[in-house]
C-alpha atoms as a PDB file:
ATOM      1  CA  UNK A   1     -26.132 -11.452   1.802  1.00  0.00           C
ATOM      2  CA  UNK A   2     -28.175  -8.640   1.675  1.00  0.00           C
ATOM      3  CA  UNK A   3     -31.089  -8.625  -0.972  1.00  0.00           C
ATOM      4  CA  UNK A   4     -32.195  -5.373  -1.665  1.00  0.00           C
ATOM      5  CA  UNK A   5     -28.134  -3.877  -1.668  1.00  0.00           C
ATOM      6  CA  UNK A   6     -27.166  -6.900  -4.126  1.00  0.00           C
ATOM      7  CA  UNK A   7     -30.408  -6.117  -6.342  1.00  0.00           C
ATOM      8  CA  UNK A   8     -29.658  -2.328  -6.395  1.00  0.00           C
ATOM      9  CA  UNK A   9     -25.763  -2.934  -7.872  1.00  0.00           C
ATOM     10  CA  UNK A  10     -27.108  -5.311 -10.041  1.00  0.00           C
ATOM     11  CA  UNK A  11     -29.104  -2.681 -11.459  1.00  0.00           C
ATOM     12  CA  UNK A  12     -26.298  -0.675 -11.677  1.00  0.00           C
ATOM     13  CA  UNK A  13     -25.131  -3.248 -14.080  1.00  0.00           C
ATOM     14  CA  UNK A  14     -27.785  -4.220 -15.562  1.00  0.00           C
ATOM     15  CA  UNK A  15     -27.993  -0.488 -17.460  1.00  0.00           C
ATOM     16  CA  UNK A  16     -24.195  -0.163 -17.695  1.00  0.00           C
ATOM     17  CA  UNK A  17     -22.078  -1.453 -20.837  1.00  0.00           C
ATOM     18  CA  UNK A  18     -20.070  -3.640 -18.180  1.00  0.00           C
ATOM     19  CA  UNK A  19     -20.658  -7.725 -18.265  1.00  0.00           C
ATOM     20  CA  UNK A  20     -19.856 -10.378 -16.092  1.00  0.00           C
ATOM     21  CA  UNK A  21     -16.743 -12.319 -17.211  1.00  0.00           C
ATOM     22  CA  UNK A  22     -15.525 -14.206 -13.817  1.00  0.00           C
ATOM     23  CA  UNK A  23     -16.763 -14.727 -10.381  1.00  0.00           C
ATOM     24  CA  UNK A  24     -16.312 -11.049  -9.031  1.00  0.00           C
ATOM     25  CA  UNK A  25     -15.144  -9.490 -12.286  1.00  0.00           C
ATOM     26  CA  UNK A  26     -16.987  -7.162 -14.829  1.00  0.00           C
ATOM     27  CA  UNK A  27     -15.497  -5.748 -18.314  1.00  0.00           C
ATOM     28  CA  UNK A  28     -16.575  -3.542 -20.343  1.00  0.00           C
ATOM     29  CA  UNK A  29     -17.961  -3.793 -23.866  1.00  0.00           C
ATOM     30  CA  UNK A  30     -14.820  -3.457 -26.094  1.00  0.00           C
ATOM     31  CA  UNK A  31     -16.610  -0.452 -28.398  1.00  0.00           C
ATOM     32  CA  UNK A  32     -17.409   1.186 -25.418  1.00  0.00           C
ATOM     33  CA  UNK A  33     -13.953   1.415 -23.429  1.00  0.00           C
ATOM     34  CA  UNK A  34     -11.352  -0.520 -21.838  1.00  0.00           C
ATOM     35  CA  UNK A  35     -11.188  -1.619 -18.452  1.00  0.00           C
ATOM     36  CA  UNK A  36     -12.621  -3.702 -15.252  1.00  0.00           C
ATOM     37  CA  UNK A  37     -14.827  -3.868 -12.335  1.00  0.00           C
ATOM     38  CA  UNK A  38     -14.102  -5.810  -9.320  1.00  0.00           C
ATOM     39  CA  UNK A  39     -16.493  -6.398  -7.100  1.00  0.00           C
ATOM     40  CA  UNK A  40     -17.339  -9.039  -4.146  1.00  0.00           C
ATOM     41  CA  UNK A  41     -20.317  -9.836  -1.259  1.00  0.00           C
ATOM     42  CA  UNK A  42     -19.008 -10.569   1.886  1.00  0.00           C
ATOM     43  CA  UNK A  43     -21.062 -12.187   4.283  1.00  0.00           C
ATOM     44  CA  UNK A  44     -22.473  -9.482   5.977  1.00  0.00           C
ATOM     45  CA  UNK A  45     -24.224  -7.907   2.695  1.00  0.00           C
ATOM     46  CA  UNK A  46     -20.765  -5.078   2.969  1.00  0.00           C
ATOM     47  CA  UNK A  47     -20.158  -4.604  -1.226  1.00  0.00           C
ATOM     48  CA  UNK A  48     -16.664  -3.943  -2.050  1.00  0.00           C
ATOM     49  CA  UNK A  49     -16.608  -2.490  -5.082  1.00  0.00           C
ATOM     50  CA  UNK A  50     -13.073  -1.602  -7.433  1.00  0.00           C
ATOM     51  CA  UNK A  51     -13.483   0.620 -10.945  1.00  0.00           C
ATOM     52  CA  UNK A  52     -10.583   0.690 -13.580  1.00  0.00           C
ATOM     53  CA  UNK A  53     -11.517   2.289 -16.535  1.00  0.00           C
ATOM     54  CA  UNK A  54     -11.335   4.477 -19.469  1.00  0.00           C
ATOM     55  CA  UNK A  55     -14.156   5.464 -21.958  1.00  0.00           C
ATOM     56  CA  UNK A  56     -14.155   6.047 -25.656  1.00  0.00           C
ATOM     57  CA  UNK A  57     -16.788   8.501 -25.283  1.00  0.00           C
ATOM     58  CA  UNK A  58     -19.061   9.603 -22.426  1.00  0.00           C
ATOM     59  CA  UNK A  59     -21.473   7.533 -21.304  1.00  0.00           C
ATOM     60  CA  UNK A  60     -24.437   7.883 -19.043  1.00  0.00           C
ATOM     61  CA  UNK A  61     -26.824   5.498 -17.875  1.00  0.00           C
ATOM     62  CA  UNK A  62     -29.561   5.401 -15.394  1.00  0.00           C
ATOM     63  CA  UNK A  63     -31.620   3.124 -13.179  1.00  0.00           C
ATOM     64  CA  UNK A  64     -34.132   3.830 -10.258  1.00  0.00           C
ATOM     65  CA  UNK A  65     -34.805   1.901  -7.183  1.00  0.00           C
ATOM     66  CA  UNK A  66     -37.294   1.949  -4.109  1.00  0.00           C
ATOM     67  CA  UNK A  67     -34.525   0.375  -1.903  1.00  0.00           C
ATOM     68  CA  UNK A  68     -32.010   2.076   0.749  1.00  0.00           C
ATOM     69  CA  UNK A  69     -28.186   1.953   0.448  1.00  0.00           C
ATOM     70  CA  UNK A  70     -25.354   3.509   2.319  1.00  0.00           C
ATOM     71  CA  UNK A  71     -21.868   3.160   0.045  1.00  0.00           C
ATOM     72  CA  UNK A  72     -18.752   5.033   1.255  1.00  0.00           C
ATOM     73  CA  UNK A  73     -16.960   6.510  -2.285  1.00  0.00           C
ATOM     74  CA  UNK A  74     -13.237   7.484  -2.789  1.00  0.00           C
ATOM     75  CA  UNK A  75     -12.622   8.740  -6.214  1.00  0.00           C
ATOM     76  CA  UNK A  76      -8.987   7.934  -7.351  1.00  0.00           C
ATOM     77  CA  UNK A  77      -8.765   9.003 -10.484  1.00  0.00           C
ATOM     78  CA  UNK A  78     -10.686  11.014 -12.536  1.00  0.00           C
ATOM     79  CA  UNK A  79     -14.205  12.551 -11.986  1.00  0.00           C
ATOM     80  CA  UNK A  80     -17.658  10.578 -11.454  1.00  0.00           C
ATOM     81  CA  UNK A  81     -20.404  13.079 -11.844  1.00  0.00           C
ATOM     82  CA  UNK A  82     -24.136  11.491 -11.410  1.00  0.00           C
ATOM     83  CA  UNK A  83     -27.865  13.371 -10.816  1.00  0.00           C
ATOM     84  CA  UNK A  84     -29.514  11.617  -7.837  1.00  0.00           C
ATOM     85  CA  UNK A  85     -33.206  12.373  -7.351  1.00  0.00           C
ATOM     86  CA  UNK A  86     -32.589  16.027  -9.198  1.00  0.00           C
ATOM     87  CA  UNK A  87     -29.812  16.456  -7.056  1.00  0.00           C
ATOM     88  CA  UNK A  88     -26.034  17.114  -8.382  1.00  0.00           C
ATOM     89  CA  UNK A  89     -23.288  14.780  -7.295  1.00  0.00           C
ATOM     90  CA  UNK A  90     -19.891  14.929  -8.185  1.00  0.00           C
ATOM     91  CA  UNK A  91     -16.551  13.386  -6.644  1.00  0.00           C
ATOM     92  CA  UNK A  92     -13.190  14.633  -8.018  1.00  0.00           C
ATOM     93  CA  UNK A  93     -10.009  13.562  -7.236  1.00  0.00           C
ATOM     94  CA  UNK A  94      -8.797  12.607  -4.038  1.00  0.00           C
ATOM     95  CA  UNK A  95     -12.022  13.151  -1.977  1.00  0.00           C
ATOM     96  CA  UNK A  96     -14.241  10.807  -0.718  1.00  0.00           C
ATOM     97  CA  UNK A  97     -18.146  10.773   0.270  1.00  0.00           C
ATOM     98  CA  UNK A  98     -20.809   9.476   2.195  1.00  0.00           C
ATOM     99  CA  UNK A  99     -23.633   8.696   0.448  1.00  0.00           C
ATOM    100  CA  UNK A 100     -27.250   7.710   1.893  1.00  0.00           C
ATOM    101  CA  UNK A 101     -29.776   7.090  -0.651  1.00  0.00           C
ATOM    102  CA  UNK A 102     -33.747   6.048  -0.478  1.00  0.00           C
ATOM    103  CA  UNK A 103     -36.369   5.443  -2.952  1.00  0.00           C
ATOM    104  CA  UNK A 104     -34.184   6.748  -6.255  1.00  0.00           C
ATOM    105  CA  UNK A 105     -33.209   7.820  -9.244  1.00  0.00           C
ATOM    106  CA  UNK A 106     -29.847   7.997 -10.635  1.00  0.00           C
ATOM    107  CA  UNK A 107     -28.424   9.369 -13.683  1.00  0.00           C
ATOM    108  CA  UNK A 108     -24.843   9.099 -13.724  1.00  0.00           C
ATOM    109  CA  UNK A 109     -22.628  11.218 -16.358  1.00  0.00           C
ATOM    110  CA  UNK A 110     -18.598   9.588 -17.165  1.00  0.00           C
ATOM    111  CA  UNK A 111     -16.333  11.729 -19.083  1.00  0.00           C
ATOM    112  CA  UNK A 112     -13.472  10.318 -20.783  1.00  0.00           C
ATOM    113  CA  UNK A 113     -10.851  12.266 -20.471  1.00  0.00           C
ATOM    114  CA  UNK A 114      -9.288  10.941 -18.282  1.00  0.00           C
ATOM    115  CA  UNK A 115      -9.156   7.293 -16.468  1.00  0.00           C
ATOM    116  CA  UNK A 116     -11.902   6.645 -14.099  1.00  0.00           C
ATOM    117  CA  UNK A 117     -10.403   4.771 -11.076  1.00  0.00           C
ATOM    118  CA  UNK A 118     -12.942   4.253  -7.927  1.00  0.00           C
ATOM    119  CA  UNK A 119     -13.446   2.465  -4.571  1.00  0.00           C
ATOM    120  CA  UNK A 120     -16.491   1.926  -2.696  1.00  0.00           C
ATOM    121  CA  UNK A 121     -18.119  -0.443  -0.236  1.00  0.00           C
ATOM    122  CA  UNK A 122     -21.765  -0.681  -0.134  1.00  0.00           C
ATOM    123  CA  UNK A 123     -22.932  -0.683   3.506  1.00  0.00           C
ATOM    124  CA  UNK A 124     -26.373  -2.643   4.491  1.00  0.00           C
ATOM    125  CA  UNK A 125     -28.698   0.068   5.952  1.00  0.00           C
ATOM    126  CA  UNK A 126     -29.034  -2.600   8.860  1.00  0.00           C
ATOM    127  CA  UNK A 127     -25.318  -2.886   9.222  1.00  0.00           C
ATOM    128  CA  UNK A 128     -25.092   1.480   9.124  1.00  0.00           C
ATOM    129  CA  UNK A 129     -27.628   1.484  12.386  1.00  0.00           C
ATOM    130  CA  UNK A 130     -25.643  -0.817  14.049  1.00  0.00           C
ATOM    131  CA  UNK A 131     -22.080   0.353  13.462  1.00  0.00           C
ATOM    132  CA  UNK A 132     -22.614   4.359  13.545  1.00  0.00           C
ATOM    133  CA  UNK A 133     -21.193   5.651  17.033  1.00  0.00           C
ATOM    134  CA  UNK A 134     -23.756   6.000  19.755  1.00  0.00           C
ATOM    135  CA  UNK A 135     -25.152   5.101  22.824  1.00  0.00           C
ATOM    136  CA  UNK A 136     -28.484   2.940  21.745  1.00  0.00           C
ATOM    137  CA  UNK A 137     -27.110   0.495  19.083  1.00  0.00           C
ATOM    138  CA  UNK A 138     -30.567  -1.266  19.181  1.00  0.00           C
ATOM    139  CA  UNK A 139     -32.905  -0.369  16.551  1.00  0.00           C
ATOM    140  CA  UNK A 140     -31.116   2.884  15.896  1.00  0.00           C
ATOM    141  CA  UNK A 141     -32.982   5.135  13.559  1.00  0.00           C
ATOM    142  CA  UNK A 142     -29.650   7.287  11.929  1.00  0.00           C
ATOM    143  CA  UNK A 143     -30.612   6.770   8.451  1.00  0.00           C
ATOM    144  CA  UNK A 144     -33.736   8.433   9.294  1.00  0.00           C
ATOM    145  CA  UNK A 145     -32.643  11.297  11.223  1.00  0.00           C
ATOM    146  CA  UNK A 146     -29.948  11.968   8.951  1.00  0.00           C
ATOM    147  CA  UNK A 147     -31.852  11.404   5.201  1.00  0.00           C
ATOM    148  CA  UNK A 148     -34.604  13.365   7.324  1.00  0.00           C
ATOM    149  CA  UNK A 149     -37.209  11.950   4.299  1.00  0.00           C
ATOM    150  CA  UNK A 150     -34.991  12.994   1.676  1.00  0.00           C
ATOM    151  CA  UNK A 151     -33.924  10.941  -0.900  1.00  0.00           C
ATOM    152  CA  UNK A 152     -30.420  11.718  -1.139  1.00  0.00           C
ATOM    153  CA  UNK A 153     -27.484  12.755   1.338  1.00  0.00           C
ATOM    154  CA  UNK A 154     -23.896  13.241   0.748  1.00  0.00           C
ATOM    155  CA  UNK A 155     -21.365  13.121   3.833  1.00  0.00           C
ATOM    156  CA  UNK A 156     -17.899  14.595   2.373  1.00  0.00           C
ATOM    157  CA  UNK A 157     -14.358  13.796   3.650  1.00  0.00           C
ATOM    158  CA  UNK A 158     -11.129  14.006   2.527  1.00  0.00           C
ATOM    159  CA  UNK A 159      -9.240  10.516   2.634  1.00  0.00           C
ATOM    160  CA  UNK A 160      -6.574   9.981   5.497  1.00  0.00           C
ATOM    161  CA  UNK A 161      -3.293   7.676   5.048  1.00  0.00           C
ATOM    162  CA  UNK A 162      -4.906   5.338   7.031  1.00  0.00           C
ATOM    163  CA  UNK A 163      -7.810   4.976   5.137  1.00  0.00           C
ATOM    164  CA  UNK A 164      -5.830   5.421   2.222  1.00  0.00           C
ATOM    165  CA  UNK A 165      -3.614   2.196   3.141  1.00  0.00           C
ATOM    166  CA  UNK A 166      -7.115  -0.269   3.801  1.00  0.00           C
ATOM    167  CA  UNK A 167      -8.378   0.557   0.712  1.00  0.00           C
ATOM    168  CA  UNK A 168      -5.191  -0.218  -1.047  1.00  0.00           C
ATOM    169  CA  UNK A 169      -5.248  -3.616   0.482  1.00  0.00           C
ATOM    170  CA  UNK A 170      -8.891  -4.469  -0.433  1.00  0.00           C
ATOM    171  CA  UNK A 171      -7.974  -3.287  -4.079  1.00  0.00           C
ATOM    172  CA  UNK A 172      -4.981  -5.693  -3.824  1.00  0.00           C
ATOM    173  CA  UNK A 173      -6.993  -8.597  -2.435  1.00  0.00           C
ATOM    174  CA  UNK A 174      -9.768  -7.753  -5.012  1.00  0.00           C
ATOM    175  CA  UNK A 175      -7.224  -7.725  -8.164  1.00  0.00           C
ATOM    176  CA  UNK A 176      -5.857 -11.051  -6.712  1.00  0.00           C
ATOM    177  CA  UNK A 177      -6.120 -14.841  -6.777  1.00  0.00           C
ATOM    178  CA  UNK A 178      -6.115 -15.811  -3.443  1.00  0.00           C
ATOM    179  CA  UNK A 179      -8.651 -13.520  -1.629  1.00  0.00           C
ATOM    180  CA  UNK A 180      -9.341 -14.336   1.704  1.00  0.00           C
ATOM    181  CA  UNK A 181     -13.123 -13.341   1.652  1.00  0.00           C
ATOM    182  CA  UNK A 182     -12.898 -13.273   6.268  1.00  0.00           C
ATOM    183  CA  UNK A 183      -9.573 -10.863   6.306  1.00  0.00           C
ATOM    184  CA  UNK A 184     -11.327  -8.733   3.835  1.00  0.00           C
ATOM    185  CA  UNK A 185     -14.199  -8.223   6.097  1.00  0.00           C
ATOM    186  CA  UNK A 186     -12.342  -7.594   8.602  1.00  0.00           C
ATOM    187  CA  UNK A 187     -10.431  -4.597   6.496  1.00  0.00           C
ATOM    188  CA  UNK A 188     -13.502  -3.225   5.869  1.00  0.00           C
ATOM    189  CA  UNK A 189     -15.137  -2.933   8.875  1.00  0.00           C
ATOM    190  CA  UNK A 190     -11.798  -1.109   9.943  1.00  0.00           C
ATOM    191  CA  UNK A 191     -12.197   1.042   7.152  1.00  0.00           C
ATOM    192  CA  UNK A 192     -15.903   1.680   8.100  1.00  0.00           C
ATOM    193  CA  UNK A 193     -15.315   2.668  11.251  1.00  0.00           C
ATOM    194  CA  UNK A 194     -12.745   5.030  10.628  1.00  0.00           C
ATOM    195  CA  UNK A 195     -14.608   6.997   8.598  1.00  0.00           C
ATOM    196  CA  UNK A 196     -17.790   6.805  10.652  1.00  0.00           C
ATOM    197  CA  UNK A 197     -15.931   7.878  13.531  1.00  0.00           C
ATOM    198  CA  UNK A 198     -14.804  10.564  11.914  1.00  0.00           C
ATOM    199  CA  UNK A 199     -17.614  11.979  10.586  1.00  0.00           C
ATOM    200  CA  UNK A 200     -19.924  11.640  13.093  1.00  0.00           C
ATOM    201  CA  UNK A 201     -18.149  11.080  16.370  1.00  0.00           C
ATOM    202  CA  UNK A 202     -14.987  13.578  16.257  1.00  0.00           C
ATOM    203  CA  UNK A 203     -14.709  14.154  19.938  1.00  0.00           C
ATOM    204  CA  UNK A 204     -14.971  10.785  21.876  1.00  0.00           C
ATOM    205  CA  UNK A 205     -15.596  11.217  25.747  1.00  0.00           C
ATOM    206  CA  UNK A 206     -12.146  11.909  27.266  1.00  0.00           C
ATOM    207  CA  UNK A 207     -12.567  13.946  30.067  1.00  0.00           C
ATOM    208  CA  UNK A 208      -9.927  17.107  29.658  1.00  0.00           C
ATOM    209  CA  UNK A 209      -9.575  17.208  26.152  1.00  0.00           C
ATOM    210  CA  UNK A 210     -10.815  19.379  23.294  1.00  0.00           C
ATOM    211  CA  UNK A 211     -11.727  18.880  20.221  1.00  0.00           C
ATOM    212  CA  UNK A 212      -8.741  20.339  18.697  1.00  0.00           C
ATOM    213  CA  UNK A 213      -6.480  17.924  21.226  1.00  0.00           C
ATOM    214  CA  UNK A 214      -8.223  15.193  19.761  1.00  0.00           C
ATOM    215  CA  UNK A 215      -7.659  16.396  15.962  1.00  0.00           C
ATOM    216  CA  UNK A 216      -4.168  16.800  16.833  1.00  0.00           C
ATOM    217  CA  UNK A 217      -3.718  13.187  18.470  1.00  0.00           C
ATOM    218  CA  UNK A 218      -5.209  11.669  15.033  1.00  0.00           C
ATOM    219  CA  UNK A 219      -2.877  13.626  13.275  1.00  0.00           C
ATOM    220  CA  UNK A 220       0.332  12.401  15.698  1.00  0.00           C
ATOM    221  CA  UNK A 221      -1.212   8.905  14.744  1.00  0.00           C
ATOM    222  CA  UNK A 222      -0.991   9.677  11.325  1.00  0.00           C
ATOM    223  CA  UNK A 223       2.980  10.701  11.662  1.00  0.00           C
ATOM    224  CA  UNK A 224       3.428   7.775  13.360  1.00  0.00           C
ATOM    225  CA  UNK A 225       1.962   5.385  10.179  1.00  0.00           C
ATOM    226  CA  UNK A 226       4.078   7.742   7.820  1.00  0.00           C
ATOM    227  CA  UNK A 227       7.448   7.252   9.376  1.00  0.00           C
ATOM    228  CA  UNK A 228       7.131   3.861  10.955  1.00  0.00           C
ATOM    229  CA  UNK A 229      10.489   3.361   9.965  1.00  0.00           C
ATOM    230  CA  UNK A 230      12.397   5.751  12.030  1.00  0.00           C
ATOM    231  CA  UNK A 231       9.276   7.235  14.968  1.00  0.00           C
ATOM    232  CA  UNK A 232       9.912  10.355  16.571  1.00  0.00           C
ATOM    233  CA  UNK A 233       9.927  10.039  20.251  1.00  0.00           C
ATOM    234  CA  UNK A 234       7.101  10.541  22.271  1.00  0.00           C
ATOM    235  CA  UNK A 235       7.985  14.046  23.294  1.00  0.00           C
ATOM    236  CA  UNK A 236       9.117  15.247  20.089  1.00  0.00           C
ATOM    237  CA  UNK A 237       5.258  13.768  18.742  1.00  0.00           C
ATOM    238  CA  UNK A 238       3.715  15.657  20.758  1.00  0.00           C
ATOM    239  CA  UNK A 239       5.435  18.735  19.652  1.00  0.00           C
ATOM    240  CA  UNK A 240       5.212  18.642  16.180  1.00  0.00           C
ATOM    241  CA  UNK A 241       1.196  18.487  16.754  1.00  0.00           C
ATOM    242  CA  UNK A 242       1.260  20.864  18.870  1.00  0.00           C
ATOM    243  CA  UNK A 243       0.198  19.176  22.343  1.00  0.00           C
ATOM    244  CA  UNK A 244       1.629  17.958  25.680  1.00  0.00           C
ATOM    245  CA  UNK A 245       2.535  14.942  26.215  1.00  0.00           C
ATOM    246  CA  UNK A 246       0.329  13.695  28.570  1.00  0.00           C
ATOM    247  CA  UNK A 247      -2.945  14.801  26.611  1.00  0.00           C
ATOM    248  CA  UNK A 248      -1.603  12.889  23.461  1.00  0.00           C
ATOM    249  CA  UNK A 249      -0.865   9.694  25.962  1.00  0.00           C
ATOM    250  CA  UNK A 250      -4.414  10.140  27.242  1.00  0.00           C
ATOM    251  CA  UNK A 251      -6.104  10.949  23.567  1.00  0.00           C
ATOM    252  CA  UNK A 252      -4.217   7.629  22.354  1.00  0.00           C
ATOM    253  CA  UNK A 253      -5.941   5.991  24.960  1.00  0.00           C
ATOM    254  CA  UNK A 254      -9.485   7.869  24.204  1.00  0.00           C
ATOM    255  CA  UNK A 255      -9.495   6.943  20.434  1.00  0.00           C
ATOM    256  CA  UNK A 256      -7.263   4.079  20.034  1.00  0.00           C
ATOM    257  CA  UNK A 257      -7.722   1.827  23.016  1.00  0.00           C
ATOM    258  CA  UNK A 258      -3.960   1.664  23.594  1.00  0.00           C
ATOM    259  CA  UNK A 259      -0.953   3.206  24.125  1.00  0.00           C
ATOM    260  CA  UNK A 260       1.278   5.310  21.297  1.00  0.00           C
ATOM    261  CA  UNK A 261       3.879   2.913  21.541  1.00  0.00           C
ATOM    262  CA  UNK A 262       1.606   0.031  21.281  1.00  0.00           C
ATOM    263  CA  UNK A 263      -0.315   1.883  18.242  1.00  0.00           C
ATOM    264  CA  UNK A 264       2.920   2.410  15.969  1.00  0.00           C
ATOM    265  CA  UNK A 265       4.173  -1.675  16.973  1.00  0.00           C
ATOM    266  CA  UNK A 266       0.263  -2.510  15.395  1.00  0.00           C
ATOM    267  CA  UNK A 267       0.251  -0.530  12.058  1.00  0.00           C
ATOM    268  CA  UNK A 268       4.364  -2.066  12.011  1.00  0.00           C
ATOM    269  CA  UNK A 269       2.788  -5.790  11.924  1.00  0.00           C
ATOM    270  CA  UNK A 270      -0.474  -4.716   9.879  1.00  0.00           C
ATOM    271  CA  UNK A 271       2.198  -3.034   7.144  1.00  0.00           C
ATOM    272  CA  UNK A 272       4.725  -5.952   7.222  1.00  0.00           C
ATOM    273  CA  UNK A 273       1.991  -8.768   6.523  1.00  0.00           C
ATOM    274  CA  UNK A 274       0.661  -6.797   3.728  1.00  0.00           C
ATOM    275  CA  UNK A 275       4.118  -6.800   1.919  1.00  0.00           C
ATOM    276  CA  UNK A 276       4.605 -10.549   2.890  1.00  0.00           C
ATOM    277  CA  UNK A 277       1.257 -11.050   1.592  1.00  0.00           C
ATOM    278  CA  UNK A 278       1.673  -8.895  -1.792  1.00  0.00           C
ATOM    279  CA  UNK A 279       5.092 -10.484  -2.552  1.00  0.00           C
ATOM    280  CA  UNK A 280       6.075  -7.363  -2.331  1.00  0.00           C
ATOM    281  CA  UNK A 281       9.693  -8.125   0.120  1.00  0.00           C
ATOM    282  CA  UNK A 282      10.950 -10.849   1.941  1.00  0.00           C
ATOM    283  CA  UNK A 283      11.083 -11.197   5.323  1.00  0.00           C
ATOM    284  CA  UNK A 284      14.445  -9.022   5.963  1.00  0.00           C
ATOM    285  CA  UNK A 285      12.926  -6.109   3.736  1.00  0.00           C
ATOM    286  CA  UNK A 286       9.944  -6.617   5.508  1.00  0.00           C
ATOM    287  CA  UNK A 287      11.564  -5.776   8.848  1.00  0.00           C
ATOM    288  CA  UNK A 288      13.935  -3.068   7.567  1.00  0.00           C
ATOM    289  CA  UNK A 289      10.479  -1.413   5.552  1.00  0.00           C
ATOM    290  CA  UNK A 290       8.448  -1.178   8.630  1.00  0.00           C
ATOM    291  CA  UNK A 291      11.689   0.131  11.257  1.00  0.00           C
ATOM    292  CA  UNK A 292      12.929  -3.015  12.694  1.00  0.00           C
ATOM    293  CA  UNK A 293      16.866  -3.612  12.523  1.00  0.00           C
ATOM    294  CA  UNK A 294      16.510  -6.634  14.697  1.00  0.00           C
ATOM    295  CA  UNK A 295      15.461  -9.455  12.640  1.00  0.00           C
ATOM    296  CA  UNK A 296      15.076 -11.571  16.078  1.00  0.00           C
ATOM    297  CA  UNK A 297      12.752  -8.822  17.756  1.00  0.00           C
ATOM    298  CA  UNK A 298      10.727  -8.479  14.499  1.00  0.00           C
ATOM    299  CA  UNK A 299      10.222 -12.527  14.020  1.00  0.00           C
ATOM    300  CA  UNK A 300       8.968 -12.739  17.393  1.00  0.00           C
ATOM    301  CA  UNK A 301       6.708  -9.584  17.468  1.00  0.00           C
ATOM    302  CA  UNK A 302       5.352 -11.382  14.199  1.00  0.00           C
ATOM    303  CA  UNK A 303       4.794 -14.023  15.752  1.00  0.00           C
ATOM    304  CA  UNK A 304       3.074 -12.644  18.306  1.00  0.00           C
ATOM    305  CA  UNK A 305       0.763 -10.797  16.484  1.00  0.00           C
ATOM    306  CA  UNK A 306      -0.368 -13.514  13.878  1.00  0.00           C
ATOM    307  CA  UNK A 307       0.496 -16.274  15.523  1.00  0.00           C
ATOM    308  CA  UNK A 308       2.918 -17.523  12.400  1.00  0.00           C
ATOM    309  CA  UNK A 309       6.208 -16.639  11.310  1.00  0.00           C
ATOM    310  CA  UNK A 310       7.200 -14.036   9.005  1.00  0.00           C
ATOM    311  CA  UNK A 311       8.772 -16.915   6.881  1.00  0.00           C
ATOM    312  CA  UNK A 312       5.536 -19.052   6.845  1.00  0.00           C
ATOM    313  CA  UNK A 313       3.173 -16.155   5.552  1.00  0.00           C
ATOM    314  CA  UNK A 314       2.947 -17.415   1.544  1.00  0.00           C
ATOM    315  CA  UNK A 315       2.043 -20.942   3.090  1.00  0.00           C
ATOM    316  CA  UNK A 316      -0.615 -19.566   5.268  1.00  0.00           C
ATOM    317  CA  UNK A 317      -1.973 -16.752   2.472  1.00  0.00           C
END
């Protein structure tokens, strides 16, 4: 685990009106509000971090550190507004931030008008240097170049489905009994990356393709996790983002390591072992939910994928 990110969210609580009640679970004081905070270390130091609330009143609270911290934000619901080292921050609705912080202060502000819902991970500033897209991933200096001495820096973006969908299943796997602490690692290094990628290398090296091609591959990716159920062809894809065919083959290969087909049979599997998992459908729903009619085809693709049955999921999870 990572000291100085642990001590800095138990700061946080320290100075909030939230207690420790279970092994990853904080409530808050009963005069205060109603509501939880869910929140587990995985063994890399990442914090993933889930905030379900609603206040009586506003509150604010404050706490100061002479640590570093990365933590990616997506506000759900409601609006988190905080002062960081004299600086403003607020996160409404539906958008999402990058935040890299240094030697701070922080004054947050929480209406209550409405229900505060939140997600975050807390990223290890070690971690950051080595997972932010570049050539030289030894000893990277990024936080540095990008804080350039400041104490506070805010990335904005505006959540995809994508992203949308991992942090759904953390906040499932947080809310439930059987976590599996190494498949939620895994989710959120995916999540990580996506968003690093995305803000800081848009344009992978793909010979003969711009930076709008690329934009509009991401978005044919995006189709494809919408409507996994019944795909448009390839050709038909590629015309609805407004691109050839061949450049969205060749951007599939640039950003996703595979082929389109290959892509939408992935997020297929990822989607159906999620319901399985959730208890959400059984293994027929399962198939029909993520565009299989062939309950044969969709067994062994499983299969394949896991290396377990569709059937055997609850046994395994």
């Amino acid at each position: 685990m990572n000291a100085s990110l642990d001590s800095i969210y138990q700061l946080y609580f320290d100075t909030s009106p939230f207690s420790r009640i279970g092994p990853t679970t904080y409530a808050i004081a009963p005069s205060v509000g109603e509501g939880t905070i869910h929140r587990l270390s995985t063994y890399s130091g990442i914090e993933i971090v889930y905030s379900e609330y609603r206040l009586h009143s506003r509150q604010m609270n404050r706490f100061a550190t002479r640590e570093r911290m990365v933590e990616l934000q997506f506000a759900l619901s409601g609006c988190r507004s905080a002062c960081v080292s004299g600086r403003e921050f607020t996160l409404k609705r539906g958008q999402g931030a990058l935040l890299l912080m240094q030697d701070f202060d922080v004054r947050f502000d929480i209406g209550c008008e409405e229900p505060i819902r939140s997600f975050a991970l807390g990223i290890p500033v070690e971690l950051f240097e080595y997972a932010l897209p570049g050539p030289d991933r030894s000893g990277g200096r990024h936080f540095e170049r990008l804080t350039k001495g400041c104490a506070f820096r805010q990335l904005d973006f505006v959540p995809d489905e994508r992203g949308m969908k991992l942090a759904n299943r953390l906040i499932e796997e947080l809310e439930g009994r059987a976590m599996s602490p190494l498949l939620m690692e895994a989710a959120a290094y995916e999540l990580l990356n996506l968003y690093l990628t995305q803000l800081f290398d848009p344009v992978p090296v793909c010979e003969g393709l711009s930076r709008e091609d690329m934009r509009r591959v991401r978005r044919a990716a995006e189709i494809l996790q919408a409507e996994m159920r019944q795909p448009p062809s390839l050709l038909s894809l590629a015309k609805r983002v407004g691109i050839n065919d061949y450049k969205l083959k060749k951007g599939f290969k640039a950003i996703y390591r595979s082929t389109a087909f290959d892509y939408l049979r992935q997020i297929r599997m990822e989607h159906a072992m999620q319901l399985l998992r959730g208890g959400h459908c059984n293994v027929t729903e399962a198939a029909v939910e993520t565009g299989y009619s062939n309950m044969s085809a969709f067994s062994e693709q499983f299969g394949k994928t896991f290396g377990i049955k569709p059937s055997e999921v609850k046994r395994f999870y």
